[in-house]
C-alpha atoms as a PDB file:
ATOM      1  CA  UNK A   1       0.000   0.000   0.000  1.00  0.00           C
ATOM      2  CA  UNK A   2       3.251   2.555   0.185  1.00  0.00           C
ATOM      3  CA  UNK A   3       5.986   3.157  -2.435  1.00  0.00           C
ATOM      4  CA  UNK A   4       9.147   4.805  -2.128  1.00  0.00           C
ATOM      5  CA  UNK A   5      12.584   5.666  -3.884  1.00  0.00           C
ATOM      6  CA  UNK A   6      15.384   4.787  -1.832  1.00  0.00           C
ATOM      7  CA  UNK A   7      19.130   6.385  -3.249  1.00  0.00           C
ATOM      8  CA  UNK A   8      22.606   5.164  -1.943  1.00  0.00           C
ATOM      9  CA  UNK A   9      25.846   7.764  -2.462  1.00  0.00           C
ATOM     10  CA  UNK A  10      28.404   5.889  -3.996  1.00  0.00           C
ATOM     11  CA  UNK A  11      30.998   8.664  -2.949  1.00  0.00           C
ATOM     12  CA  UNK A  12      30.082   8.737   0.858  1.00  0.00           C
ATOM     13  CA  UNK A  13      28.071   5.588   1.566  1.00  0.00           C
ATOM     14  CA  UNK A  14      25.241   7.365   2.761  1.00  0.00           C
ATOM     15  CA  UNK A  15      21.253   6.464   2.365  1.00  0.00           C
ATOM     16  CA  UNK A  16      18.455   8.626   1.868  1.00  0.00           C
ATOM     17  CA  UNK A  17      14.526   7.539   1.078  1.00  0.00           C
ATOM     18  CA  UNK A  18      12.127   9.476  -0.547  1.00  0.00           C
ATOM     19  CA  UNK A  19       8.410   9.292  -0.899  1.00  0.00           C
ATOM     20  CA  UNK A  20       5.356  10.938  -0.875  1.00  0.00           C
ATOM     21  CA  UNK A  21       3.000  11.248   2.010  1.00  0.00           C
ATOM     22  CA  UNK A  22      -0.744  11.902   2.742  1.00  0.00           C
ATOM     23  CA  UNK A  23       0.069  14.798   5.392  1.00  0.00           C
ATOM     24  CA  UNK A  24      -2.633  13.775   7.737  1.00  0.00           C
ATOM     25  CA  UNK A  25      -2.837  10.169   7.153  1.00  0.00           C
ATOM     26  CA  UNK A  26      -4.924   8.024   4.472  1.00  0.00           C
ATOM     27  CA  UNK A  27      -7.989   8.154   6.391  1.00  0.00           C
ATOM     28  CA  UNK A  28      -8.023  11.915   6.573  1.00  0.00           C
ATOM     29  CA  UNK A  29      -7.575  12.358   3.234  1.00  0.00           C
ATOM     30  CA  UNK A  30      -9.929  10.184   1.526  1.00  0.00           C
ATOM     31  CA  UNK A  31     -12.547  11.282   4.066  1.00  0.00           C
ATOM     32  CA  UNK A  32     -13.317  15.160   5.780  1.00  0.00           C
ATOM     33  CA  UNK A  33     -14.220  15.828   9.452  1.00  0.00           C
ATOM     34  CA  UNK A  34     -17.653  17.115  10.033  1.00  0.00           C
ATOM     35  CA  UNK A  35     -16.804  20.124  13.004  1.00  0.00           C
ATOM     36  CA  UNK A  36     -19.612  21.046  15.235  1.00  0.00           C
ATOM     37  CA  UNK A  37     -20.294  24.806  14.135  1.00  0.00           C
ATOM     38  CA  UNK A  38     -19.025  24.452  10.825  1.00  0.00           C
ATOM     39  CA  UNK A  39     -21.521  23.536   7.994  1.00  0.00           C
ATOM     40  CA  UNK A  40     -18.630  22.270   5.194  1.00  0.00           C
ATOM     41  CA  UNK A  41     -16.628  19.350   5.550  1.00  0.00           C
ATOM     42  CA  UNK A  42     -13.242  19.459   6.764  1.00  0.00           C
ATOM     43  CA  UNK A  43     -10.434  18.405   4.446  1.00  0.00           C
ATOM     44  CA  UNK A  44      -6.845  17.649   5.189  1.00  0.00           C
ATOM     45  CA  UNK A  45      -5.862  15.655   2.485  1.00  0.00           C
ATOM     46  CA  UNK A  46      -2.294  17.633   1.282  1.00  0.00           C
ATOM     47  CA  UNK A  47       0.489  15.254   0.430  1.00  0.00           C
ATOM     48  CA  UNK A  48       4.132  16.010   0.028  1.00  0.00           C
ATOM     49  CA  UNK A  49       7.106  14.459  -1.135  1.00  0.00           C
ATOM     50  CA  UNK A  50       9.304  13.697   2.164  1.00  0.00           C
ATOM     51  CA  UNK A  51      13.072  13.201   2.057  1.00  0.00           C
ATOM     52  CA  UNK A  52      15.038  12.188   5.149  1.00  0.00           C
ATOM     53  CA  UNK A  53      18.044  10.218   5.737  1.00  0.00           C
ATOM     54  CA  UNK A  54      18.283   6.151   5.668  1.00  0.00           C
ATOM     55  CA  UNK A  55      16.667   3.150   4.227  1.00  0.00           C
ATOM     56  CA  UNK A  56      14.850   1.043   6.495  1.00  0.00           C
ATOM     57  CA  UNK A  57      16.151  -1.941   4.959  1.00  0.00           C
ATOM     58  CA  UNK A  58      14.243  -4.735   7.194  1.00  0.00           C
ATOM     59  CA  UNK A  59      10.933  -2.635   6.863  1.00  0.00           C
ATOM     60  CA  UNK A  60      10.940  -2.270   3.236  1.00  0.00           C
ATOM     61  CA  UNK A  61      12.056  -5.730   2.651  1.00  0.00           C
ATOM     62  CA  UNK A  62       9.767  -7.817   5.227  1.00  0.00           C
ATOM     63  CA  UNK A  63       6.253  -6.343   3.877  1.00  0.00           C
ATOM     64  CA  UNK A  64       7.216  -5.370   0.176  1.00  0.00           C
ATOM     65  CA  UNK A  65      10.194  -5.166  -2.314  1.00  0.00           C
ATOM     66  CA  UNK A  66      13.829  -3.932  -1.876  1.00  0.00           C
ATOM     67  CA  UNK A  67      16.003  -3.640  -5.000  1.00  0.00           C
ATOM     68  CA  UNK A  68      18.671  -1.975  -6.865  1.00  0.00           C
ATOM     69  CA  UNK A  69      16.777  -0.385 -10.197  1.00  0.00           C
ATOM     70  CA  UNK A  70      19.426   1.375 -11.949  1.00  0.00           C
ATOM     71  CA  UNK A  71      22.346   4.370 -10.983  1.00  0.00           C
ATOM     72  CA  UNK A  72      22.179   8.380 -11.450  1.00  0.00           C
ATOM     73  CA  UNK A  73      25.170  11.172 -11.812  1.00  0.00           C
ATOM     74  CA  UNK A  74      25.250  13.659  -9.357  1.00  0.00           C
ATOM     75  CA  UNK A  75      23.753  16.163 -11.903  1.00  0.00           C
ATOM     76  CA  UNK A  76      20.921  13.729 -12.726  1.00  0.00           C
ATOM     77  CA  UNK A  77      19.954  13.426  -9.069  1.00  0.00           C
ATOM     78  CA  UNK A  78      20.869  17.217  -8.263  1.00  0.00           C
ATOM     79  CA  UNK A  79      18.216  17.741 -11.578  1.00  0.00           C
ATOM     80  CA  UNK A  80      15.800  15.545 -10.197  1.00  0.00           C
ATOM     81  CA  UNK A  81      15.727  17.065  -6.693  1.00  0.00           C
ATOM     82  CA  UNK A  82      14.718  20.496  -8.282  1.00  0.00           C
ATOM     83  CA  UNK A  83      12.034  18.749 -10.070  1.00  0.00           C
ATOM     84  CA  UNK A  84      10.687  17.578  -6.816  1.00  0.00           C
ATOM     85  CA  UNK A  85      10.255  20.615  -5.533  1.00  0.00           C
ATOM     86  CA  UNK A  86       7.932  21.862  -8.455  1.00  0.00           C
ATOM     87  CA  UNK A  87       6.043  18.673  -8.435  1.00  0.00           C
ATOM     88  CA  UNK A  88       5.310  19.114  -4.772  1.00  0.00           C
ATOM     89  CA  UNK A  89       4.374  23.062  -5.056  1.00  0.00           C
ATOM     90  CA  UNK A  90       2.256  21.450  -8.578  1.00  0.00           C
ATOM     91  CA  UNK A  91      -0.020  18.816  -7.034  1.00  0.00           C
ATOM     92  CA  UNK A  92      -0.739  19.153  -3.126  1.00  0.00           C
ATOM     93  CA  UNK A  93      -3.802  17.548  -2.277  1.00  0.00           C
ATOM     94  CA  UNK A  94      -3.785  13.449  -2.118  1.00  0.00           C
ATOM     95  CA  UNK A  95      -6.500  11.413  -4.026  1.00  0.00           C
ATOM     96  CA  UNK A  96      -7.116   7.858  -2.968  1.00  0.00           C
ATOM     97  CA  UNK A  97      -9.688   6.778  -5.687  1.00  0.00           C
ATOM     98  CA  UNK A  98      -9.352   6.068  -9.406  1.00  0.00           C
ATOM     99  CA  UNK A  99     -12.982   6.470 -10.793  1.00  0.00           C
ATOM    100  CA  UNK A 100     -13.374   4.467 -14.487  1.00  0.00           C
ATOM    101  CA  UNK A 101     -16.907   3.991 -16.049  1.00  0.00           C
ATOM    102  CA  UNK A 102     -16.818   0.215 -15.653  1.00  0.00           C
ATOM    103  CA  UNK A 103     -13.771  -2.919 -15.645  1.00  0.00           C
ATOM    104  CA  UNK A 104     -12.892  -3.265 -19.326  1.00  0.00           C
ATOM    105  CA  UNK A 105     -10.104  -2.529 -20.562  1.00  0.00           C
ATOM    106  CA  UNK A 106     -11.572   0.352 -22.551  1.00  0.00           C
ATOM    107  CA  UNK A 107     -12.943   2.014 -19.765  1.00  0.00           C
ATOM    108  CA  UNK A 108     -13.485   5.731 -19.731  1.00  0.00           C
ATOM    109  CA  UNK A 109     -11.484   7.493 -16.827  1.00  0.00           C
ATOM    110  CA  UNK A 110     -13.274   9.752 -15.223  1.00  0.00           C
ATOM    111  CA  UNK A 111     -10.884  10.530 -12.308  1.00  0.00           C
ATOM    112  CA  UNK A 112      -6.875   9.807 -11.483  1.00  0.00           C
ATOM    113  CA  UNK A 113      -5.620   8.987  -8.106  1.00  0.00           C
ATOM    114  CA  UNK A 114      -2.876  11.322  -6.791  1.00  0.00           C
ATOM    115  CA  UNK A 115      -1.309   8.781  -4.039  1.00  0.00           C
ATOM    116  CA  UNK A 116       2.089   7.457  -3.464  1.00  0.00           C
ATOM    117  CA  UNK A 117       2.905   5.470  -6.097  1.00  0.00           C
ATOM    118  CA  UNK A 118       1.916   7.900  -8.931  1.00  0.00           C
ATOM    119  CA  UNK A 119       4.902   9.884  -7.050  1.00  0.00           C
ATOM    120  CA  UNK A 120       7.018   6.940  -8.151  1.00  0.00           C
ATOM    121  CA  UNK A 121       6.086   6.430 -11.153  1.00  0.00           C
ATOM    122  CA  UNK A 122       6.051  10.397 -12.194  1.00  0.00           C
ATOM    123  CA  UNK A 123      10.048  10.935 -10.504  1.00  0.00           C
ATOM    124  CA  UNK A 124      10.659   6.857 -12.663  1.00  0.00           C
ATOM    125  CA  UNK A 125       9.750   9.021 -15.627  1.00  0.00           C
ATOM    126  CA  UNK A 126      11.404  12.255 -14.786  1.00  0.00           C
ATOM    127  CA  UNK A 127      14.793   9.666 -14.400  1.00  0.00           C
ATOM    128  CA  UNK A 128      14.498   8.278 -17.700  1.00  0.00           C
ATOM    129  CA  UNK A 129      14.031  12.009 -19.077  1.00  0.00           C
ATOM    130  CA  UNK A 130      17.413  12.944 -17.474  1.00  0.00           C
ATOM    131  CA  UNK A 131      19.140   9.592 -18.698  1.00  0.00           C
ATOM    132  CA  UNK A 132      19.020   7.270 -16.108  1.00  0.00           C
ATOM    133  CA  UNK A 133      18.933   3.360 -17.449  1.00  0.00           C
ATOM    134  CA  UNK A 134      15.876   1.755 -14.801  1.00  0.00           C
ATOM    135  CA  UNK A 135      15.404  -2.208 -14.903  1.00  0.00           C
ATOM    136  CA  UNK A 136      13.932  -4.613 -12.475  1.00  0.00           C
ATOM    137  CA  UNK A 137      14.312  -8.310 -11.802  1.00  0.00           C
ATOM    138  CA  UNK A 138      10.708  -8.461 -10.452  1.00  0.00           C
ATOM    139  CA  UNK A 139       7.599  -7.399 -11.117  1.00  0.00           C
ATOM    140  CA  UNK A 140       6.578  -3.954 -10.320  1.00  0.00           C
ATOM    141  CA  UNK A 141       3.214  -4.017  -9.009  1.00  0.00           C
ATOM    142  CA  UNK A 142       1.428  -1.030  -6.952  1.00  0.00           C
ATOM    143  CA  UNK A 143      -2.152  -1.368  -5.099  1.00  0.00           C
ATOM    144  CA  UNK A 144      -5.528   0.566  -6.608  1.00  0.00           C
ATOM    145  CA  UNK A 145      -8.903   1.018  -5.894  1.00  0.00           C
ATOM    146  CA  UNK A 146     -11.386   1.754  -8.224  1.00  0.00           C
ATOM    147  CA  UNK A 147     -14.684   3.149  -7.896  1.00  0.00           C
ATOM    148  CA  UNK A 148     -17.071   2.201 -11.307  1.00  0.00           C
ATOM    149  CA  UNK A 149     -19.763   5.092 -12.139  1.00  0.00           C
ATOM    150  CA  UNK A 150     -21.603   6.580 -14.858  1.00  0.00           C
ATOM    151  CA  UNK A 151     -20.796  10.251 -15.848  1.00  0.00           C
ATOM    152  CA  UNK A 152     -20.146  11.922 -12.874  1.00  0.00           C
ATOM    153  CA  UNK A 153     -21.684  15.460 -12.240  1.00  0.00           C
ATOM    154  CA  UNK A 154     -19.845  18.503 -11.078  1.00  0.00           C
ATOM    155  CA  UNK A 155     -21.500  20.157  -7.953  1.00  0.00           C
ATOM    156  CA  UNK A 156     -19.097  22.981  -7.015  1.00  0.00           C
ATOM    157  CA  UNK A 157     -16.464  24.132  -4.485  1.00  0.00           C
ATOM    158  CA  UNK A 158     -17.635  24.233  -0.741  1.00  0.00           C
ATOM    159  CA  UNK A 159     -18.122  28.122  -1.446  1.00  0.00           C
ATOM    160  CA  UNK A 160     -20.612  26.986  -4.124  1.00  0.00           C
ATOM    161  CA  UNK A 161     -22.889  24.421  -1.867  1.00  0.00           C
ATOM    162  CA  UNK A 162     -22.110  25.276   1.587  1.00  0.00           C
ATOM    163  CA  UNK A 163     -22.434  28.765   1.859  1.00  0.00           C
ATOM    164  CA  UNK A 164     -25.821  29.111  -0.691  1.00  0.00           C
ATOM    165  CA  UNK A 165     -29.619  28.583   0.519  1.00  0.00           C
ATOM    166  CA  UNK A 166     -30.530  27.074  -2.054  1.00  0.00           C
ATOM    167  CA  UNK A 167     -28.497  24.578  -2.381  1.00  0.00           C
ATOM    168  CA  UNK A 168     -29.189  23.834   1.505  1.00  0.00           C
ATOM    169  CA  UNK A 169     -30.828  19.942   0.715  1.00  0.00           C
ATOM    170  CA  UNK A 170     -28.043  19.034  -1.548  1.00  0.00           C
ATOM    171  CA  UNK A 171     -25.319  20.468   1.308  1.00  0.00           C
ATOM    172  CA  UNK A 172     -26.965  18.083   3.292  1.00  0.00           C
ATOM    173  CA  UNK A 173     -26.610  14.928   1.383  1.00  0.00           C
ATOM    174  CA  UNK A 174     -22.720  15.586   1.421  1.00  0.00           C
ATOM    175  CA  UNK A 175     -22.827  15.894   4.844  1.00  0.00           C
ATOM    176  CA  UNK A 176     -24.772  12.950   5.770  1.00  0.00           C
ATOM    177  CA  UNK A 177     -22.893  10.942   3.207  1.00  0.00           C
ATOM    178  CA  UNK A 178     -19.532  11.864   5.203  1.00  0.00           C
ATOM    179  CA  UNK A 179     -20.836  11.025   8.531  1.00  0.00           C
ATOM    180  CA  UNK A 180     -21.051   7.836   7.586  1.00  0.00           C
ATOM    181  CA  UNK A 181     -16.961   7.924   6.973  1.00  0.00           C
ATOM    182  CA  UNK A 182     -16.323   9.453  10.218  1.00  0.00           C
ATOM    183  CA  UNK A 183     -13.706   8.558  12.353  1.00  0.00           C
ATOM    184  CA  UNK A 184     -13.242   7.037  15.785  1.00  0.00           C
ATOM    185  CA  UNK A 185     -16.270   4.897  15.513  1.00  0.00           C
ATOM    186  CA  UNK A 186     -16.729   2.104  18.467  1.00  0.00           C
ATOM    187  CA  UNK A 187     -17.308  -1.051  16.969  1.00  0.00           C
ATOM    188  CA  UNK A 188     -21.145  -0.957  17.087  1.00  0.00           C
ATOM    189  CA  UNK A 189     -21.103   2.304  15.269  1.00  0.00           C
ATOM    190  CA  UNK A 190     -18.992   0.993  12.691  1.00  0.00           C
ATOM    191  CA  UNK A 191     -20.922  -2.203  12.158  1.00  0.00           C
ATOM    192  CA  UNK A 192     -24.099   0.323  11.049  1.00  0.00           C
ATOM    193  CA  UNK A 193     -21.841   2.593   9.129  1.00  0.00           C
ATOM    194  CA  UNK A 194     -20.577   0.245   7.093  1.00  0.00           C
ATOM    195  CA  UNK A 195     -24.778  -1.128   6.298  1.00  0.00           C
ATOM    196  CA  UNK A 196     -25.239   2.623   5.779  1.00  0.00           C
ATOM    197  CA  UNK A 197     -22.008   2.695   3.132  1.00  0.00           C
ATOM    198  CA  UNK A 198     -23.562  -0.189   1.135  1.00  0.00           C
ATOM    199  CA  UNK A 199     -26.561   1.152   1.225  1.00  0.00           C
ATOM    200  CA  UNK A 200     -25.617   4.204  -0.156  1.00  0.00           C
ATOM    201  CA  UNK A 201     -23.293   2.783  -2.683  1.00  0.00           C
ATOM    202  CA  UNK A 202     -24.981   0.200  -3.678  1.00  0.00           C
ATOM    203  CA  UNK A 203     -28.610   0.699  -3.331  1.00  0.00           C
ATOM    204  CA  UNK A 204     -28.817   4.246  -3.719  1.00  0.00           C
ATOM    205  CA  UNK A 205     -25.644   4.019  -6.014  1.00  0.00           C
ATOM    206  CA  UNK A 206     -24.275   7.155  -4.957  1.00  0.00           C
ATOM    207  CA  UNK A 207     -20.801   8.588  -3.728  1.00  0.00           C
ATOM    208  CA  UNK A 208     -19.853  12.003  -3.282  1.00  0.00           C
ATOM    209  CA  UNK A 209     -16.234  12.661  -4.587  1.00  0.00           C
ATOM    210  CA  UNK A 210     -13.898  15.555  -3.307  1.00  0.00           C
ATOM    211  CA  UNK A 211     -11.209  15.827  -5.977  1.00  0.00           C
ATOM    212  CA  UNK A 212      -8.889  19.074  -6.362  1.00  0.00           C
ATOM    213  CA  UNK A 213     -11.112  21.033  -4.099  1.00  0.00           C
ATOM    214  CA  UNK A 214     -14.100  20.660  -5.661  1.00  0.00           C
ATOM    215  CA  UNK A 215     -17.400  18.250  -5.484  1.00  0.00           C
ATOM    216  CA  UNK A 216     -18.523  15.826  -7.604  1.00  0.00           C
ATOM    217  CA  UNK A 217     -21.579  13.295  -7.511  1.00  0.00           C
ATOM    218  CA  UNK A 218     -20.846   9.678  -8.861  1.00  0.00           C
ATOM    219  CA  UNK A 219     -23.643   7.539 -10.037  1.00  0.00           C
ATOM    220  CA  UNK A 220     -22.280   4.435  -8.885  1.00  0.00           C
ATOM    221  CA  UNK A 221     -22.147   0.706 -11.193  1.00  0.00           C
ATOM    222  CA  UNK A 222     -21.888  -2.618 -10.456  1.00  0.00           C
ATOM    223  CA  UNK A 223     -19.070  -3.630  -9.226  1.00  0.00           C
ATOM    224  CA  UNK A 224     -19.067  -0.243  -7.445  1.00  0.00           C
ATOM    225  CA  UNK A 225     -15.189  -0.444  -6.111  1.00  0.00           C
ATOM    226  CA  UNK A 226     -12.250  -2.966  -6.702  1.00  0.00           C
ATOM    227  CA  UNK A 227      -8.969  -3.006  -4.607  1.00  0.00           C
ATOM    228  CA  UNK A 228      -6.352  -4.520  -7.424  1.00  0.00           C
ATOM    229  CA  UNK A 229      -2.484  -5.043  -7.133  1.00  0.00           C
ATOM    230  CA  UNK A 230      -1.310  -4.665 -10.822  1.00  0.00           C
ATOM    231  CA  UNK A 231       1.706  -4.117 -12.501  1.00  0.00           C
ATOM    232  CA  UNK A 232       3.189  -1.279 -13.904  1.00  0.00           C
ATOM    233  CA  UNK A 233       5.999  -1.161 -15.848  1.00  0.00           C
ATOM    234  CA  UNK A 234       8.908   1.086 -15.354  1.00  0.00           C
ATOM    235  CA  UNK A 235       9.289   3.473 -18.283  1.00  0.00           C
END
């Protein structure tokens, strides 16, 4: 469920890891808090790329893969780190679901997830650009979920919904749909929010999306969501 880029200095033996984090956690930023006194949701779903020193060899190793995928020059890496910088002021907010119009192959994409691994797979490219040679032994695979839904329908920004009379019933509806997500649940309370979930996704088939800051309603299809481990190539 977490990728990273580990890099190794060849001139002073030193590690470093890089990889890029849901600020507040994944729960926080695929769901809001609801705040007493506050009608909109809450959102704190930034993400960053981190980079600190070491490579936690054992960790990476015991509940994923650790390998050697290629070598950089100093310039190449030196290039790649200013890169970073721009990609992190670029995209800021994380996005946990990848919405497609149903499971073939030819599926429309209505929505991109913005986690961790497209991180990888955006500074893999960015490499290759700036002539690094990647290869792996293994097969690179990364975790998705999908959501499957006809056309979705733009609502607006919280400015739009939240703070407009008329929209009051449909302000609502997002809110009630969130509760349902909320955290620190006891057990019996999330045994009826996860009846309330299928009900809503499947019965109703309907799922309110928060992507880039804005709202969007998804008419849900069967199979409604997928969690897939899948390869993707490096470039």
């Amino acid at each position: 469920m977490h990728d990273a880029v580990g890099f190794s200095s060849l001139a002073t033996g030193a590690n470093y890891t890089m990889e890029w984090y849901e600020l507040f956690q994944l729960g926080n930023c695929t769901f809001p808090h609801l705040r007493p006194g506050a009608f909109a949701p809450f959102w704190c779903n930034q993400g960053a790329a981190c980079f600190f020193q070491g490579i936690d060899d054992s960790h990476w190793s015991q509940n994923g893969t650790l390998e050697k995928i290629g070598e950089v020059t100093g310039n190449q890496f030196n290039e790649m780190a200013r890169w970073v910088q721009e990609d992190n002021e670029t995209g800021i907010y994380y996005e946990t679901w990848t919405v497609l119009s149903d499971p073939s192959p030819n599926a429309t994409v209505w929505f991109e997830l913005y986690d961790c691994s497209q991180f990888i797979h955006r500074t893999y490219r960015k490499l290759k650009e700036l002539g690094a040679r990647l290869s792996s032994r293994t097969q690179t695979n990364y975790t998705k979920i999908y959501l499957y839904s006809g056309e979705p329908t733009y609502l607006g920004n919280d400015s739009a919904i939240f703070k407009q009379p008329a929209l009051k019933n449909l302000a609502e509806d997002i809110r009630e749909f969130y509760h349902t997500f909320r955290p620190h649940q006891s057990f019996a309370e999330l045994a009826l929010s996860l009846l309330e979930a299928y009900e809503q996704i499947a019965l109703d088939k309907s799922f309110y999306l928060y992507y880039n800051f804005e709202y969007w309603h998804l008419p849900m299809k069967p199979p409604y969501m997928h969690i897939t481990y899948e390869e993707v190539p490096l470039p």
